[in-house]
N, C-alpha and C. Protein backbone atom coordinates (compact mmCIF):
# COMPACT_ATOMS: atom_id res chain seq x y z
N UNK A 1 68.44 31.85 76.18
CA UNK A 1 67.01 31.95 76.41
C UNK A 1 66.32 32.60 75.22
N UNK A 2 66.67 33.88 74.39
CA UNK A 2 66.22 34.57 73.65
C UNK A 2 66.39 33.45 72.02
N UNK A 3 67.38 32.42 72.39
CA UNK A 3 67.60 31.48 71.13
C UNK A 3 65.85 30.76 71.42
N UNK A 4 65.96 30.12 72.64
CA UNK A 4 64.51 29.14 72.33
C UNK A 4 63.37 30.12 71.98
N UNK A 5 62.70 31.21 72.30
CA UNK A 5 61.85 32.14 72.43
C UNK A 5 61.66 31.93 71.14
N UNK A 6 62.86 32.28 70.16
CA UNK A 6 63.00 32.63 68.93
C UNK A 6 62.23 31.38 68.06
N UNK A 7 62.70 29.86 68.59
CA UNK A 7 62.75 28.63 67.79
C UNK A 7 60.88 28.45 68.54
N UNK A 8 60.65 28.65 69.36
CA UNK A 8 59.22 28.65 69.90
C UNK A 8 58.52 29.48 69.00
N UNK A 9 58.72 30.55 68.81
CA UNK A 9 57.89 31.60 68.37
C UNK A 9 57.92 30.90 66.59
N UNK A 10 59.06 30.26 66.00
CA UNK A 10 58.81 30.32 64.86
C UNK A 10 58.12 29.34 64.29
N UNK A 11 57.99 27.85 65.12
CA UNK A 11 57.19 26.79 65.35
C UNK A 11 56.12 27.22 65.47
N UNK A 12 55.26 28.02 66.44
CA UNK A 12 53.88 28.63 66.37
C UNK A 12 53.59 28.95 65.19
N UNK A 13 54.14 29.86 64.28
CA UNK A 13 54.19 30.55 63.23
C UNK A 13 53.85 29.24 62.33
N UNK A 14 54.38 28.81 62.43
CA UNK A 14 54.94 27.58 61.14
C UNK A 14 53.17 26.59 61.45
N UNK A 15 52.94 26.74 62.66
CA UNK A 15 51.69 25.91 62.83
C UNK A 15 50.57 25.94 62.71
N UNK A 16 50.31 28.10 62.93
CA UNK A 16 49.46 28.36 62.03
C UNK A 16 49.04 28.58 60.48
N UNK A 17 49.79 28.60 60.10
CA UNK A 17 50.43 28.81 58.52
C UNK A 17 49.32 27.12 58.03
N UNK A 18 50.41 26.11 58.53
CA UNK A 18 49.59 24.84 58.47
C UNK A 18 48.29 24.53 58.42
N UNK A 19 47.23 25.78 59.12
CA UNK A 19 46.19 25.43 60.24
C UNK A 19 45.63 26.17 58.70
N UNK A 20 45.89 27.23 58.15
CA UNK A 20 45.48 28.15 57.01
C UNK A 20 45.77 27.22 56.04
N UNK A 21 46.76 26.64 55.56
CA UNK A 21 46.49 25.55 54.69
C UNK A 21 45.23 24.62 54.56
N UNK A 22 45.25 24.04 55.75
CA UNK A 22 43.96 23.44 55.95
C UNK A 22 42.87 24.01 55.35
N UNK A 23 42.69 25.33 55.96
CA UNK A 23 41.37 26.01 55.89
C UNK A 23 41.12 26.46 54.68
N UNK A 24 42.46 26.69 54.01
CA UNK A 24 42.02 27.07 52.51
C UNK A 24 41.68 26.07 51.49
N UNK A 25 42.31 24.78 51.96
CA UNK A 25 42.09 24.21 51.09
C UNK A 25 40.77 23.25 50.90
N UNK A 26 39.92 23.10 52.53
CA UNK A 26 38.76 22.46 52.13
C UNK A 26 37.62 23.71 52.11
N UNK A 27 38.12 24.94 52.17
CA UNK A 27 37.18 25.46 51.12
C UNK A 27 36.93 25.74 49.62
N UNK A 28 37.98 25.17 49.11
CA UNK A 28 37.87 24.85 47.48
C UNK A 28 38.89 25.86 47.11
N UNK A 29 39.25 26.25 47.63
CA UNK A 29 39.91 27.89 47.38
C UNK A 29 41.47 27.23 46.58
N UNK A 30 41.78 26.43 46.79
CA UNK A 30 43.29 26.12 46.78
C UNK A 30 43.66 25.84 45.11
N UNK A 31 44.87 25.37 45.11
CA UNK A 31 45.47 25.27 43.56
C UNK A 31 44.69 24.29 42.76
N UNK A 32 43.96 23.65 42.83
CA UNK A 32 43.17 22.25 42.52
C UNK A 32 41.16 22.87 42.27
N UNK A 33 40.96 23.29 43.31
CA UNK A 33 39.81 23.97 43.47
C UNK A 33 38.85 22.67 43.87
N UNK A 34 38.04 22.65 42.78
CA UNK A 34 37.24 21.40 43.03
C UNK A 34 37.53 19.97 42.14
N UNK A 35 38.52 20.11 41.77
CA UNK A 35 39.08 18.94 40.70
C UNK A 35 39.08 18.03 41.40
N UNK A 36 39.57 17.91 42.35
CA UNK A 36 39.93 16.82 43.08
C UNK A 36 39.06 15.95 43.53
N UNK A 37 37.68 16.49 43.57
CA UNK A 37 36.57 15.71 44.06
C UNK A 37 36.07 14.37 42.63
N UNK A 38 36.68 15.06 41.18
CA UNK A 38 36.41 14.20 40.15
C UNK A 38 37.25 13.28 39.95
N UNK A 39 38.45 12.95 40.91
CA UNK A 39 39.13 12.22 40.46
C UNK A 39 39.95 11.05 41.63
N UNK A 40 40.88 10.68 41.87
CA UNK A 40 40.31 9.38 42.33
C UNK A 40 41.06 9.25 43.32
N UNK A 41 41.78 9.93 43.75
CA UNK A 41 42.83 10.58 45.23
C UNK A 41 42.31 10.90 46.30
N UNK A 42 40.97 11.57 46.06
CA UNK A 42 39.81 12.30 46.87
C UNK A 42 40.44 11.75 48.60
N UNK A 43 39.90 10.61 48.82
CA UNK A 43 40.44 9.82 49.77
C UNK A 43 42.13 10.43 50.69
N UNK A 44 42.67 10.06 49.66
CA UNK A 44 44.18 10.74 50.31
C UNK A 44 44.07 11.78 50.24
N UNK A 45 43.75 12.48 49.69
CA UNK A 45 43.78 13.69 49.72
C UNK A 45 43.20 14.45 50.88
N UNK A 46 41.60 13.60 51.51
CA UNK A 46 41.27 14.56 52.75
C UNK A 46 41.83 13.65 53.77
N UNK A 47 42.30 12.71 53.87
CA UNK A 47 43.22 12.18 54.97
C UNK A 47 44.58 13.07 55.46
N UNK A 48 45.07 13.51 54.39
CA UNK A 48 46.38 14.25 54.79
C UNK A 48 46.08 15.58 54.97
N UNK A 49 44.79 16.24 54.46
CA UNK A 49 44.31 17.33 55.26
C UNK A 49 43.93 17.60 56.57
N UNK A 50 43.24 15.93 56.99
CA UNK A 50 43.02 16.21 58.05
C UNK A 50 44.24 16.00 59.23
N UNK A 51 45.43 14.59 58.84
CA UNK A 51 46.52 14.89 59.22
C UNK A 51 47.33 15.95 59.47
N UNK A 52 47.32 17.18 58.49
CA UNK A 52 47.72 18.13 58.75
C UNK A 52 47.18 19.35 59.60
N UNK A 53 46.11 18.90 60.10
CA UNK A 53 45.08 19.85 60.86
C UNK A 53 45.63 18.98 62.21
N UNK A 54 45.59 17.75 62.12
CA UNK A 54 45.90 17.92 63.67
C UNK A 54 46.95 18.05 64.04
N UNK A 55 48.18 17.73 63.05
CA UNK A 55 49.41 17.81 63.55
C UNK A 55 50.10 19.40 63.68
N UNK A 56 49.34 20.23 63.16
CA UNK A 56 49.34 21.70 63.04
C UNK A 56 48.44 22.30 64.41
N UNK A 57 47.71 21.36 64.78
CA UNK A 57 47.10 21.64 66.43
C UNK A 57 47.56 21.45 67.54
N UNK A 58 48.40 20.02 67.47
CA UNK A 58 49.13 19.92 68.45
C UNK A 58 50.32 20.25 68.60
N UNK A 59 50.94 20.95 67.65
CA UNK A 59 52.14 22.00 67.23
C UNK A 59 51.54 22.92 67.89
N UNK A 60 50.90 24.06 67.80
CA UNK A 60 49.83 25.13 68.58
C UNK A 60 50.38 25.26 70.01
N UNK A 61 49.54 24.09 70.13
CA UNK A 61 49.27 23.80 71.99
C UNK A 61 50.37 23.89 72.41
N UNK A 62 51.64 22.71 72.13
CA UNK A 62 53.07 22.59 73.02
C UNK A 62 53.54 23.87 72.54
N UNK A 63 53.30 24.61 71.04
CA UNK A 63 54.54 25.71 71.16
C UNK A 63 53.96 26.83 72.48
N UNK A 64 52.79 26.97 72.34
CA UNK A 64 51.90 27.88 72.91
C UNK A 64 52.48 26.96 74.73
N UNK A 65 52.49 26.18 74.60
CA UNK A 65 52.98 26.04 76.23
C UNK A 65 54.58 26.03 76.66
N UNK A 66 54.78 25.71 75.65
CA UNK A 66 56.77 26.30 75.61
C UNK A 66 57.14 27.70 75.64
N UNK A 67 55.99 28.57 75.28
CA UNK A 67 56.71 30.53 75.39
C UNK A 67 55.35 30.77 77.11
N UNK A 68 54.65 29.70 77.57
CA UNK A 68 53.75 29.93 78.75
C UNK A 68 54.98 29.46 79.45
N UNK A 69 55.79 28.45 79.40
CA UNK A 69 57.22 27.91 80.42
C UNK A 69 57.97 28.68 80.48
N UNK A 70 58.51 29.32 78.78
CA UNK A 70 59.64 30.15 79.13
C UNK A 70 59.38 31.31 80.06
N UNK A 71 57.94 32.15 79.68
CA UNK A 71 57.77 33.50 80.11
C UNK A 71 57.63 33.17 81.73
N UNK A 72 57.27 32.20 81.89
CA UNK A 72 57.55 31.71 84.07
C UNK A 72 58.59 31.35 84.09
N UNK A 73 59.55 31.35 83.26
CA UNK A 73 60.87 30.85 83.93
C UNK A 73 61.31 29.16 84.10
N UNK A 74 60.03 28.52 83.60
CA UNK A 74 60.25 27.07 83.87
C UNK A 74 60.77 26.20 82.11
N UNK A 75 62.08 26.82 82.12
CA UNK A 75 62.59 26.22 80.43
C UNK A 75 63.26 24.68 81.41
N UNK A 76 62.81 24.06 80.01
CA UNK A 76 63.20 22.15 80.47
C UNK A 76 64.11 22.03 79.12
């Protein structure tokens, strides 16, 4: 039990981390800054941001409902 807690808790972790990626990076803040807007990726580039925002959300939710299962006792 204290193994999944562990692999739950570090998935959360791992999803907000993701969620801060996001956030840093469409505020210009990131390794690139505003370069990216001059050049010709732009496109992919906020596609996989925003890919990574949701897939870092719905990481969130299930981990966040996997330590709400474990802590009731209902592990699947």
């Amino acid at each position: 039990m204290k193994h999944k807690v562990t692999l739950t808790i570090t998935s959360l972790l791992g999803s907000i981390s993701g969620l801060g990626v996001l956030v840093i990076h469409m505020r210009g803040a990131g390794l690139v800054g505003g370069r990216i807007a001059n050049s010709g990726g732009v496109f992919f580039w906020v596609w996989t941001l925003i890919a990574l925002g949701v897939t870092s959300t719905f990481s969130i939710i299930l981990s966040a409902r996997g330590l709400w299962g474990l802590q009731r006792g209902q592990s699947r």
